[in-house]
PDB file of N, CA and C in Angstrom:
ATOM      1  N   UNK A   1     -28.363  -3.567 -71.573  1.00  0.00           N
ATOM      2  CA  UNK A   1     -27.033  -3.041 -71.787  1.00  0.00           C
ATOM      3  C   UNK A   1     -26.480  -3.687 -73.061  1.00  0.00           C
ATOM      4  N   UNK A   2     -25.987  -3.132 -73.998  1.00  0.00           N
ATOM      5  CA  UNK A   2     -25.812  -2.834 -75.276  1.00  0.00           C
ATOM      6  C   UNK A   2     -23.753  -3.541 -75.052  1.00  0.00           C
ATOM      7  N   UNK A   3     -23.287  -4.646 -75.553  1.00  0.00           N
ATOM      8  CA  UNK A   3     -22.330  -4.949 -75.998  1.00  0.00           C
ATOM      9  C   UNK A   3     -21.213  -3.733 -75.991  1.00  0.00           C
ATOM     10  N   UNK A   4     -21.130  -2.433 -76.132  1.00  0.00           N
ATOM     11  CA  UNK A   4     -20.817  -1.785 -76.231  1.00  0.00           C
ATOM     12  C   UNK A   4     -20.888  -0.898 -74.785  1.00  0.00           C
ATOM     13  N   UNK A   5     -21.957  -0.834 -74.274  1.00  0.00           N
ATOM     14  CA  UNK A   5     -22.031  -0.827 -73.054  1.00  0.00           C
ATOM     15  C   UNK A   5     -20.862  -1.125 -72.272  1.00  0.00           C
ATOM     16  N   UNK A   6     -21.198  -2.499 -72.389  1.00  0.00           N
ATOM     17  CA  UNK A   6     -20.313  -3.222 -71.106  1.00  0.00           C
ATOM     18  C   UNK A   6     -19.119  -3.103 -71.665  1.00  0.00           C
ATOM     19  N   UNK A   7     -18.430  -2.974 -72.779  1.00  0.00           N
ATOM     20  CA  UNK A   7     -17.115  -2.758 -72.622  1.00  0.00           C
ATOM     21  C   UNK A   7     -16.796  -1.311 -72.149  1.00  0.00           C
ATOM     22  N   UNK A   8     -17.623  -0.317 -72.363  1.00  0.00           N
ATOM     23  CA  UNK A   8     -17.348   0.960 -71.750  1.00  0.00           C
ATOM     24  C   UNK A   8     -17.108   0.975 -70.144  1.00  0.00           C
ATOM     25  N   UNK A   9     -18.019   0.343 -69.878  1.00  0.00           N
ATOM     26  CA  UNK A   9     -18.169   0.206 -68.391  1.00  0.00           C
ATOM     27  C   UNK A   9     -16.928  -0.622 -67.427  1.00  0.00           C
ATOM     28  N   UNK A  10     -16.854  -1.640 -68.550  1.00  0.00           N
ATOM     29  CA  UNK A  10     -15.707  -2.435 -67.974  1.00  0.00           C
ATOM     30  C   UNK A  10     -14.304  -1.888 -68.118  1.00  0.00           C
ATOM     31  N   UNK A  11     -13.994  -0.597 -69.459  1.00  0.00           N
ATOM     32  CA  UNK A  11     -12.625  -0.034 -69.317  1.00  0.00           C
ATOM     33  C   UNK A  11     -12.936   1.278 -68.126  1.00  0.00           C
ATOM     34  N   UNK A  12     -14.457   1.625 -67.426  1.00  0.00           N
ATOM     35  CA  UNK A  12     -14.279   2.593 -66.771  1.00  0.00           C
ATOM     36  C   UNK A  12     -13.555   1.882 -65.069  1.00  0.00           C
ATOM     37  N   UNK A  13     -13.918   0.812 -65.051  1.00  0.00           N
ATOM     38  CA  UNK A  13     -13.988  -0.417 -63.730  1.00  0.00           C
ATOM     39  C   UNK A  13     -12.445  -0.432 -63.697  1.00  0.00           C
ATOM     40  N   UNK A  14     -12.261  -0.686 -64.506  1.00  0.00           N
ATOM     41  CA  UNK A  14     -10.591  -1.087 -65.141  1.00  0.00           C
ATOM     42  C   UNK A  14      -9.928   0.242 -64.784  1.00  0.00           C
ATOM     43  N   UNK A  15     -10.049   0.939 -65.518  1.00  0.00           N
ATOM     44  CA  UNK A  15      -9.318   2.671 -64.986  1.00  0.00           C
ATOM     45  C   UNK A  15      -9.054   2.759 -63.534  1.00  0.00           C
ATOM     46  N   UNK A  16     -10.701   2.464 -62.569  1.00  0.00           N
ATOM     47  CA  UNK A  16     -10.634   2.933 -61.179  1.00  0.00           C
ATOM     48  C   UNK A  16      -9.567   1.660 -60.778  1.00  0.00           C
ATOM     49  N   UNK A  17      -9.886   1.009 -61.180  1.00  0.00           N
ATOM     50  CA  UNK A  17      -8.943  -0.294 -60.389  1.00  0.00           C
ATOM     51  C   UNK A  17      -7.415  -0.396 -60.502  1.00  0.00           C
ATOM     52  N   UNK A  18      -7.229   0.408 -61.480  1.00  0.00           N
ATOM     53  CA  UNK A  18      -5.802   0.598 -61.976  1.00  0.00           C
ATOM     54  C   UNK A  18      -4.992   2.113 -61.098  1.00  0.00           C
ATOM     55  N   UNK A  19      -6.172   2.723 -60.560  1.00  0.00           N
ATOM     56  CA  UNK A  19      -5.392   3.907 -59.870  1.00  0.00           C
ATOM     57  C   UNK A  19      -5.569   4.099 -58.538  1.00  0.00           C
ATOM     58  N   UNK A  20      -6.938   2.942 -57.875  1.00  0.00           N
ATOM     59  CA  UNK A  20      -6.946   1.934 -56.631  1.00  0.00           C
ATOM     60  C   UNK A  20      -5.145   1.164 -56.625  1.00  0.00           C
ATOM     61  N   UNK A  21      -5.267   0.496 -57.277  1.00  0.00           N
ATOM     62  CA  UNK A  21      -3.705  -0.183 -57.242  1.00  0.00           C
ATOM     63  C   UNK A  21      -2.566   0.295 -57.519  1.00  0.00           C
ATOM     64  N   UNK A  22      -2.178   1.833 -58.268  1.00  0.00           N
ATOM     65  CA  UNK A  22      -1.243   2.336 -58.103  1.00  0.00           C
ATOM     66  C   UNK A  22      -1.338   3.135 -56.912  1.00  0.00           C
ATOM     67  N   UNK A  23      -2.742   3.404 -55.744  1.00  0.00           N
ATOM     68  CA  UNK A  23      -2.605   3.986 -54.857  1.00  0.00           C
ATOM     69  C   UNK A  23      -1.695   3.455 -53.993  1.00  0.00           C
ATOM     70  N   UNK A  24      -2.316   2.210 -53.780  1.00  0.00           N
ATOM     71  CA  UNK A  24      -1.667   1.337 -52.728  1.00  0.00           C
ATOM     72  C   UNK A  24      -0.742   0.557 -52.584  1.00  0.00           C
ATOM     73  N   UNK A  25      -0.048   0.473 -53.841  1.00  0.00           N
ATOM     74  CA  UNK A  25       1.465  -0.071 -54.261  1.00  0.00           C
ATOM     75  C   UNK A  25       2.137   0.456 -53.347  1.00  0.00           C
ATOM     76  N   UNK A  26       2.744  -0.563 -52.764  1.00  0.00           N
ATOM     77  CA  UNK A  26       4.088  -0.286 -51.441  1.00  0.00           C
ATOM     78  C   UNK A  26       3.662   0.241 -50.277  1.00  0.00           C
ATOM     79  N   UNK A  27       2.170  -0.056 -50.231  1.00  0.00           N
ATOM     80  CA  UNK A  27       1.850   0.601 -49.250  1.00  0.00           C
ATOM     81  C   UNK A  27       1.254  -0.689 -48.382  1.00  0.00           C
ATOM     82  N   UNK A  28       0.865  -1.040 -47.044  1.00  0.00           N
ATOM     83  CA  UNK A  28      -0.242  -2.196 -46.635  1.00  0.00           C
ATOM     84  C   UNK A  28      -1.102  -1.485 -46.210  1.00  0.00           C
ATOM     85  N   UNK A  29      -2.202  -0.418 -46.088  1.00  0.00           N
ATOM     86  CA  UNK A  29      -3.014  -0.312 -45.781  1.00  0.00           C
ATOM     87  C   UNK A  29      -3.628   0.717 -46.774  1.00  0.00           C
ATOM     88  N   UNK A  30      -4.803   1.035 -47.267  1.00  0.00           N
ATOM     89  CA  UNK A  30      -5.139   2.165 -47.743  1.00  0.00           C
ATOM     90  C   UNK A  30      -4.971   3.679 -47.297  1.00  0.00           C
ATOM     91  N   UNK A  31      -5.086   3.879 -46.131  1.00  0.00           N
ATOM     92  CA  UNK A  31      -4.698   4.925 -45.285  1.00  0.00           C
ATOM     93  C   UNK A  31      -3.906   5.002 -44.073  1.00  0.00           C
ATOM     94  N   UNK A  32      -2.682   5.154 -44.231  1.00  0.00           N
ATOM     95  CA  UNK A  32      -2.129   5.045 -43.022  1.00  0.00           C
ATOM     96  C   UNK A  32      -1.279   3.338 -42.706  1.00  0.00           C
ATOM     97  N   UNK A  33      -0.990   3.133 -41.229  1.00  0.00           N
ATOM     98  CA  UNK A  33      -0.529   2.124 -40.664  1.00  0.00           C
ATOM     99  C   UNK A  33      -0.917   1.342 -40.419  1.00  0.00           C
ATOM    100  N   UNK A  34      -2.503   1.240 -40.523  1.00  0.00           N
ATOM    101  CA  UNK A  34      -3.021  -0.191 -40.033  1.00  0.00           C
ATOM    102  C   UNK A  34      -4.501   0.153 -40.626  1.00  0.00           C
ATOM    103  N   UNK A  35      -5.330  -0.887 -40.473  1.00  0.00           N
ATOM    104  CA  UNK A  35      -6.495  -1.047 -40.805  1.00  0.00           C
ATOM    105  C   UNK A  35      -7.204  -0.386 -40.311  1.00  0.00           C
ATOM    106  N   UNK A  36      -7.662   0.556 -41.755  1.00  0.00           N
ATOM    107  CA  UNK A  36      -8.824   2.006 -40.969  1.00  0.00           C
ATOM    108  C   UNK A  36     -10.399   1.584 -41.787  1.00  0.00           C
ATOM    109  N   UNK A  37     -11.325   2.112 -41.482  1.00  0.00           N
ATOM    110  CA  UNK A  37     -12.542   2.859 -42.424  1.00  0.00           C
ATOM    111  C   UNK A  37     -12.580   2.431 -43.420  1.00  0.00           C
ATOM    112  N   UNK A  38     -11.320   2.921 -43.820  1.00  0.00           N
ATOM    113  CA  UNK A  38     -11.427   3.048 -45.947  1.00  0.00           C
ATOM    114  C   UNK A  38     -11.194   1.835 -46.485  1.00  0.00           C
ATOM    115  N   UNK A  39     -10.528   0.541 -45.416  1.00  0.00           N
ATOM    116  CA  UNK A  39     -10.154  -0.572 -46.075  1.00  0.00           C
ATOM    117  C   UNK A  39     -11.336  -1.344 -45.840  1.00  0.00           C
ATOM    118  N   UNK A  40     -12.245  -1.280 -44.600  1.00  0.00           N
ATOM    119  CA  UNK A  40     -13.176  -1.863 -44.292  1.00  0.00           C
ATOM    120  C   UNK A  40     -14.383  -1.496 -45.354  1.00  0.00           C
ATOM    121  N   UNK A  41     -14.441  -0.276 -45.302  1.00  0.00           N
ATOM    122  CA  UNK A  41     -15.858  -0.198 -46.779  1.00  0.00           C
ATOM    123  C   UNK A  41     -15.366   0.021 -48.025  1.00  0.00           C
ATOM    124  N   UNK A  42     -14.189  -0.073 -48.493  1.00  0.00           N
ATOM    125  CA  UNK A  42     -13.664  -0.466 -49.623  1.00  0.00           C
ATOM    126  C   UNK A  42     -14.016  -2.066 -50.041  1.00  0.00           C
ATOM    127  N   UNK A  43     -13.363  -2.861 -49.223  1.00  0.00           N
ATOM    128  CA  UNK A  43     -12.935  -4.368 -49.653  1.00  0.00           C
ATOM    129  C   UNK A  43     -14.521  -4.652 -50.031  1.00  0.00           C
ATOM    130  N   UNK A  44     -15.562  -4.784 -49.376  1.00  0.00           N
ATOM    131  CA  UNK A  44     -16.759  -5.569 -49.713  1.00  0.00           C
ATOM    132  C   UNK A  44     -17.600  -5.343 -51.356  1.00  0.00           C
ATOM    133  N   UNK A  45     -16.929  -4.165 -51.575  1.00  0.00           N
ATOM    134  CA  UNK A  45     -16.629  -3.674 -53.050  1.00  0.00           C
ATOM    135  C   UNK A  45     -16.302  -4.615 -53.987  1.00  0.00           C
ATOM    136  N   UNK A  46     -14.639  -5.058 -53.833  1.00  0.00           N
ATOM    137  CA  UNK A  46     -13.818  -5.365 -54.308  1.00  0.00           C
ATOM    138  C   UNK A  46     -14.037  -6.874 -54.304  1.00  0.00           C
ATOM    139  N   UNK A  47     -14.607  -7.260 -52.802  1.00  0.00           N
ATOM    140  CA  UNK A  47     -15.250  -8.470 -53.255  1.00  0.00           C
ATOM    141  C   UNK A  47     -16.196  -8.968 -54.059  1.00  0.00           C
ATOM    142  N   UNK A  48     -16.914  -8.197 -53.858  1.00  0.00           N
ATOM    143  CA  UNK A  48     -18.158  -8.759 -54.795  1.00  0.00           C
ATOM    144  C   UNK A  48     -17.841  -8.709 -56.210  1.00  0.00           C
ATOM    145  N   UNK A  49     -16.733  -7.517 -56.821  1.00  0.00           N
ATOM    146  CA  UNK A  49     -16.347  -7.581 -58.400  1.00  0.00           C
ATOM    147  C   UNK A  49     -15.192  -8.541 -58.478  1.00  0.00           C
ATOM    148  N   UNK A  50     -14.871  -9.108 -57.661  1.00  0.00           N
ATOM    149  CA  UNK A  50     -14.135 -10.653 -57.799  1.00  0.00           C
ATOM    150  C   UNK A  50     -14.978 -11.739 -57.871  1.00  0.00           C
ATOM    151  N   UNK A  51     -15.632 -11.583 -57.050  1.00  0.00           N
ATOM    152  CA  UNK A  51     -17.007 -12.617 -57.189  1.00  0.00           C
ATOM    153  C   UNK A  51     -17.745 -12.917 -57.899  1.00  0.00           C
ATOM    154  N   UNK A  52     -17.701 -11.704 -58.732  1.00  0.00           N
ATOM    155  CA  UNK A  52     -18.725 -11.319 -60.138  1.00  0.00           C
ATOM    156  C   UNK A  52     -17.863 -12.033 -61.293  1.00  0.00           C
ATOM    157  N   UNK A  53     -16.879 -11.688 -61.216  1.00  0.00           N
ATOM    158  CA  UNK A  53     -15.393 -11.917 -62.061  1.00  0.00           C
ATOM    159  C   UNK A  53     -15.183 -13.635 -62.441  1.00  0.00           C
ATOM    160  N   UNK A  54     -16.101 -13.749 -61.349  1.00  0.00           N
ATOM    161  CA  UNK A  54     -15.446 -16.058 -61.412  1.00  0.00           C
ATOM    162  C   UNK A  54     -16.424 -16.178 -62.280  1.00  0.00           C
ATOM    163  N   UNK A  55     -17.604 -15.684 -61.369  1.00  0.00           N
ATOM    164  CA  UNK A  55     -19.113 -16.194 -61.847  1.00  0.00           C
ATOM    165  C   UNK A  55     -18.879 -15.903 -63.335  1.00  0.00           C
ATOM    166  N   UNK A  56     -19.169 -15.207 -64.035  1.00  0.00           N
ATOM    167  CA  UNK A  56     -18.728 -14.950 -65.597  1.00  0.00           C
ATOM    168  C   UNK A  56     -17.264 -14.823 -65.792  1.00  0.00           C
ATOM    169  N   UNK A  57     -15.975 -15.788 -65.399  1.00  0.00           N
ATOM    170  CA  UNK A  57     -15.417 -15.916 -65.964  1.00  0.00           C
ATOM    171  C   UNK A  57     -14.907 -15.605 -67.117  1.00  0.00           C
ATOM    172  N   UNK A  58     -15.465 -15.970 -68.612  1.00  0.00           N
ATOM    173  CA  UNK A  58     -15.250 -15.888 -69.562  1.00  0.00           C
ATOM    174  C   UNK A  58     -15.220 -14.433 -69.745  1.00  0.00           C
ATOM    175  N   UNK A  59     -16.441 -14.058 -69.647  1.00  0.00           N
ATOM    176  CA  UNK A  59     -16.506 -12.671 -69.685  1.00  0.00           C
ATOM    177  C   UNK A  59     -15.868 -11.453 -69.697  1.00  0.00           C
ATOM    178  N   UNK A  60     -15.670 -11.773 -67.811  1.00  0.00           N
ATOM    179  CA  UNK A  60     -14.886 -10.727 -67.306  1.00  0.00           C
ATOM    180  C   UNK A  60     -12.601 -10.810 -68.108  1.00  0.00           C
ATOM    181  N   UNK A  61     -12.908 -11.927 -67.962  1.00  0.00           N
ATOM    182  CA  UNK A  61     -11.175 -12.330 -69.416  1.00  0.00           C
ATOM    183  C   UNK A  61     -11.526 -11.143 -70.827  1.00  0.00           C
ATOM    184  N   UNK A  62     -12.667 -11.750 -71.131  1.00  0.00           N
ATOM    185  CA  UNK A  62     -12.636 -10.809 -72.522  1.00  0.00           C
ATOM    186  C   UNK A  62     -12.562  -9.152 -72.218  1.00  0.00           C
ATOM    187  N   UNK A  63     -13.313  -8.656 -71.366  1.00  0.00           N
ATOM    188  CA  UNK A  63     -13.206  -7.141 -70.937  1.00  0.00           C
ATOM    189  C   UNK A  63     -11.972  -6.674 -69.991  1.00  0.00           C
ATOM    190  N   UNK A  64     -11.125  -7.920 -69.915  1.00  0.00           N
ATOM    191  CA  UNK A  64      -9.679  -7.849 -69.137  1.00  0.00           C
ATOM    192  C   UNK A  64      -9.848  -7.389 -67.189  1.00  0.00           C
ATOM    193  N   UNK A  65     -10.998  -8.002 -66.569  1.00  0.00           N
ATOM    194  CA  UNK A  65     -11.134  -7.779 -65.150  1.00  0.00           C
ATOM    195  C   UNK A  65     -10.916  -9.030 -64.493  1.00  0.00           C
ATOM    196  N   UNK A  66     -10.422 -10.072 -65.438  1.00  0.00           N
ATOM    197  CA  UNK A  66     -10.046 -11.295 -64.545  1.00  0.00           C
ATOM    198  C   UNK A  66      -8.464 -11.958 -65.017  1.00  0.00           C
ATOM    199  N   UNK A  67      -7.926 -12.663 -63.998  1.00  0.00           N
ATOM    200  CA  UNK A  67      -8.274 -12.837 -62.700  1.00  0.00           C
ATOM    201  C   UNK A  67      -8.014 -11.238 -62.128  1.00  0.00           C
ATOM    202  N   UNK A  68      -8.480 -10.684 -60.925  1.00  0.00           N
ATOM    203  CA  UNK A  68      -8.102  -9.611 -60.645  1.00  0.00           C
ATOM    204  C   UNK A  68      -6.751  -9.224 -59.767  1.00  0.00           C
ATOM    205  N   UNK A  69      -6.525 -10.780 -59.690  1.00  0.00           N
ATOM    206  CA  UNK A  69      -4.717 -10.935 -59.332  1.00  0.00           C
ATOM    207  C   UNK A  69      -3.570 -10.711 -60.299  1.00  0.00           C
ATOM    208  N   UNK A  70      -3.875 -10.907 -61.304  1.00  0.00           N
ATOM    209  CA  UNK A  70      -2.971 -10.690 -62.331  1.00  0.00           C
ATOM    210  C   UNK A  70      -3.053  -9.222 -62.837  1.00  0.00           C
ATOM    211  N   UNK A  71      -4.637  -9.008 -62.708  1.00  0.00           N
ATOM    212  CA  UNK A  71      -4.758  -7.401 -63.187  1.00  0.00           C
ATOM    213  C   UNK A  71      -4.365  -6.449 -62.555  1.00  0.00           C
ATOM    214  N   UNK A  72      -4.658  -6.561 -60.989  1.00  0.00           N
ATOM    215  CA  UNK A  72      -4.393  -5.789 -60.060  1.00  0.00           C
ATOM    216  C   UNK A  72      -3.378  -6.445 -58.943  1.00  0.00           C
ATOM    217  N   UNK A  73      -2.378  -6.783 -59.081  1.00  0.00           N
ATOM    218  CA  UNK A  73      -1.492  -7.176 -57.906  1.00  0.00           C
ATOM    219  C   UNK A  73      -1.436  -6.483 -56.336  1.00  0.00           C
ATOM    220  N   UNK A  74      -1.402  -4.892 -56.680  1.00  0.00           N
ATOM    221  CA  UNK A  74      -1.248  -4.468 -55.064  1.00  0.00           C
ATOM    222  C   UNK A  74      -2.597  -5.001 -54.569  1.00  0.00           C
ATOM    223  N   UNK A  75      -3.697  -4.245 -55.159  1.00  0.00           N
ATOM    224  CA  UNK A  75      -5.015  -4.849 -54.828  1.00  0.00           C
ATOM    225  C   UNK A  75      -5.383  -6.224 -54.266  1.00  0.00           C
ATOM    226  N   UNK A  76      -5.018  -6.993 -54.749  1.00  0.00           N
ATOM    227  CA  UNK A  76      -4.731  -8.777 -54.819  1.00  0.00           C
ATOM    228  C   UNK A  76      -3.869  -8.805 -53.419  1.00  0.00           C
ATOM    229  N   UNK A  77      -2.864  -8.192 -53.038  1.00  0.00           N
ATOM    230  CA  UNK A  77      -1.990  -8.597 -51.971  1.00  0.00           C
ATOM    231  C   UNK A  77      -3.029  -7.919 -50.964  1.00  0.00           C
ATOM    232  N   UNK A  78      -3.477  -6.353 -51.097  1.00  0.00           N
ATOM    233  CA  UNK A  78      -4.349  -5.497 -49.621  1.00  0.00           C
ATOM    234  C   UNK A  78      -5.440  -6.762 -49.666  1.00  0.00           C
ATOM    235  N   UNK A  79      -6.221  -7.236 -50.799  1.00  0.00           N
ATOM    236  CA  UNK A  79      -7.290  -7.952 -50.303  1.00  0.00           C
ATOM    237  C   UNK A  79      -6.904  -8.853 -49.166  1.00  0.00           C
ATOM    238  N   UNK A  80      -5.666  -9.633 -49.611  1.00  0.00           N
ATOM    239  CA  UNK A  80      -5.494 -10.818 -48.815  1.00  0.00           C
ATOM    240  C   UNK A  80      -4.908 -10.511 -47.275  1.00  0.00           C
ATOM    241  N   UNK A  81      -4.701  -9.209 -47.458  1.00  0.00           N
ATOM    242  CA  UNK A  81      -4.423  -8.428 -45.664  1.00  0.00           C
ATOM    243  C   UNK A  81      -5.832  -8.356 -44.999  1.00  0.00           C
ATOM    244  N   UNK A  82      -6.525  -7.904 -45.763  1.00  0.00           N
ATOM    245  CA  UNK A  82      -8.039  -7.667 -45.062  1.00  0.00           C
ATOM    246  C   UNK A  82      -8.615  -8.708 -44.719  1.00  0.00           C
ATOM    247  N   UNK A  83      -8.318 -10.049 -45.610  1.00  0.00           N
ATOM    248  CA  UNK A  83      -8.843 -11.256 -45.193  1.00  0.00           C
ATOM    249  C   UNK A  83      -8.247 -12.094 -44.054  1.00  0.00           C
ATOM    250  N   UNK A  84      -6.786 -11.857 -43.903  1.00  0.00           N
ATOM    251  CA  UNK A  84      -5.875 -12.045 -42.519  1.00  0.00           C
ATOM    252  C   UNK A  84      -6.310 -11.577 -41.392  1.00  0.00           C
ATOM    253  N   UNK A  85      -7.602 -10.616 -41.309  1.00  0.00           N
ATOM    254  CA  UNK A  85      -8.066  -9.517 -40.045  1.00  0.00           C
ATOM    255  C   UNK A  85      -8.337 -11.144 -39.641  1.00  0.00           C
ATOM    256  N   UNK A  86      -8.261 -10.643 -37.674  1.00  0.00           N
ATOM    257  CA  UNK A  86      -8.831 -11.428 -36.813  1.00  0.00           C
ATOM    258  C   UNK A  86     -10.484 -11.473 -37.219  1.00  0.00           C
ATOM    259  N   UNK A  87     -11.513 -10.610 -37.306  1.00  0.00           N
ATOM    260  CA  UNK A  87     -12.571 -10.590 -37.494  1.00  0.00           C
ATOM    261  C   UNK A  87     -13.032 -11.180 -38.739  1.00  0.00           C
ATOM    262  N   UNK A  88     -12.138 -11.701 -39.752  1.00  0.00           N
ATOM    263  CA  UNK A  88     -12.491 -11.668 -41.079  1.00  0.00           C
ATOM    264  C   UNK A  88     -13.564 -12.916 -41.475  1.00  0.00           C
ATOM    265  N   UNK A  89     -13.485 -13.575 -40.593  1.00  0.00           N
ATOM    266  CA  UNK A  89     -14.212 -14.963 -40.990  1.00  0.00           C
ATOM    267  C   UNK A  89     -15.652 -14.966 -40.203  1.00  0.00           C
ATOM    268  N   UNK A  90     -15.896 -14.279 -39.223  1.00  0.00           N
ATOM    269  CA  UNK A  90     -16.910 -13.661 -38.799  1.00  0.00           C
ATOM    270  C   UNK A  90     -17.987 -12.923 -40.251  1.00  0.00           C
ATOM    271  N   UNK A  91     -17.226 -12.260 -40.827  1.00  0.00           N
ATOM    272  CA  UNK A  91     -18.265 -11.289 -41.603  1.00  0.00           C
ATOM    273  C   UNK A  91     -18.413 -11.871 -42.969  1.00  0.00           C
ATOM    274  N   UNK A  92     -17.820 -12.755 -43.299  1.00  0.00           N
ATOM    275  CA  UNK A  92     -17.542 -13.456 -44.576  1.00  0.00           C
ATOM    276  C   UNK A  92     -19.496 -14.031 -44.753  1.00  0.00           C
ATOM    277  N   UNK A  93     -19.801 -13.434 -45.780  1.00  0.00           N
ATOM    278  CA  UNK A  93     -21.643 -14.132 -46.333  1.00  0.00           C
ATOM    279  C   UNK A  93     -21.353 -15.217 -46.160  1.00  0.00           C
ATOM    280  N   UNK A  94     -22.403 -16.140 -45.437  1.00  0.00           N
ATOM    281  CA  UNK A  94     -22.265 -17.697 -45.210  1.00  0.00           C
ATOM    282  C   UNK A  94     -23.145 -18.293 -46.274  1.00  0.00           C
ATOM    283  N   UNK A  95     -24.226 -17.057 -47.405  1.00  0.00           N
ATOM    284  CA  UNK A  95     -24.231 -18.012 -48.910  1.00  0.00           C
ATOM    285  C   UNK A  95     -22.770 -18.018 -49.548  1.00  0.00           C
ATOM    286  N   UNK A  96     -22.105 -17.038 -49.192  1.00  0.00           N
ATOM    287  CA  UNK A  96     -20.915 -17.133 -50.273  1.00  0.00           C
ATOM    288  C   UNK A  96     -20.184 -18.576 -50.041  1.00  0.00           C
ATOM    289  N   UNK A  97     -20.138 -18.828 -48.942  1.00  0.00           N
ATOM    290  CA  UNK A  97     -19.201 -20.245 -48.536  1.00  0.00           C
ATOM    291  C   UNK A  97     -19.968 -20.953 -49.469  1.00  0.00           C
ATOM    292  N   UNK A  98     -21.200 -21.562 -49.301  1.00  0.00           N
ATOM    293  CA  UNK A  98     -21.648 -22.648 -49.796  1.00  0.00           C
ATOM    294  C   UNK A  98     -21.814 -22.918 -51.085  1.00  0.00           C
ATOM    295  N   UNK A  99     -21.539 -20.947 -51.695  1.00  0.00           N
ATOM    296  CA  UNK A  99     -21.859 -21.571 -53.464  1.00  0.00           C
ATOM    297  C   UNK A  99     -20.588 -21.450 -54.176  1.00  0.00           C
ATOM    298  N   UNK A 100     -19.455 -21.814 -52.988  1.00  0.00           N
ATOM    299  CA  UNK A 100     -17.800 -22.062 -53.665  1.00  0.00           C
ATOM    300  C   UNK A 100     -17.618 -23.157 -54.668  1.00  0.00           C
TER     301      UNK A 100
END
């Protein structure tokens, strides 16, 4: 992938994430009243391009996808609802803990 590449890719990431987060502005759930489907196979998404986001740091700053709290606020607040689930610490990768 070609320098040029990845910035394409990263303003296409950027676009979806920007109309992900004007979806869900003022809203707490993606669909509806409470935690459906769409938030459950959404988030593991969203995690991993946060995850991706630390790991290259630098990077992801220069192509503007980090932090993804500052970039994406509603996003940033639904994540931290999904992570409030009773179940949430159950499904959490137990490599992810250890390579915090």
């Amino acid at each position: 992938m070609t320098p040029a590449d990845l910035g394409e890719t990263a303003r296409a990431v950027e676009r979806e994430l920007k109309t992900l987060d004007d979806r869900i502005a003022g809203r707490k759930w993606l669909v509806g009243g409470k935690p459906s489907a769409a938030d459950i196979a959404i988030y593991p998404f969203l995690a991993t391009l946060r995850r991706a986001t630390t790991k290259a740091e630098a990077r992801a700053r220069e192509v503007g996808l980090f932090p993804i709290g500052e970039v994406c606020s509603a996003i940033h607040r639904w994540m931290a609802l999904v992570e409030g689930l009773p179940a949430y610490d159950r499904t959490y990768p137990p490599h992810w803990r250890s390579a915090q």
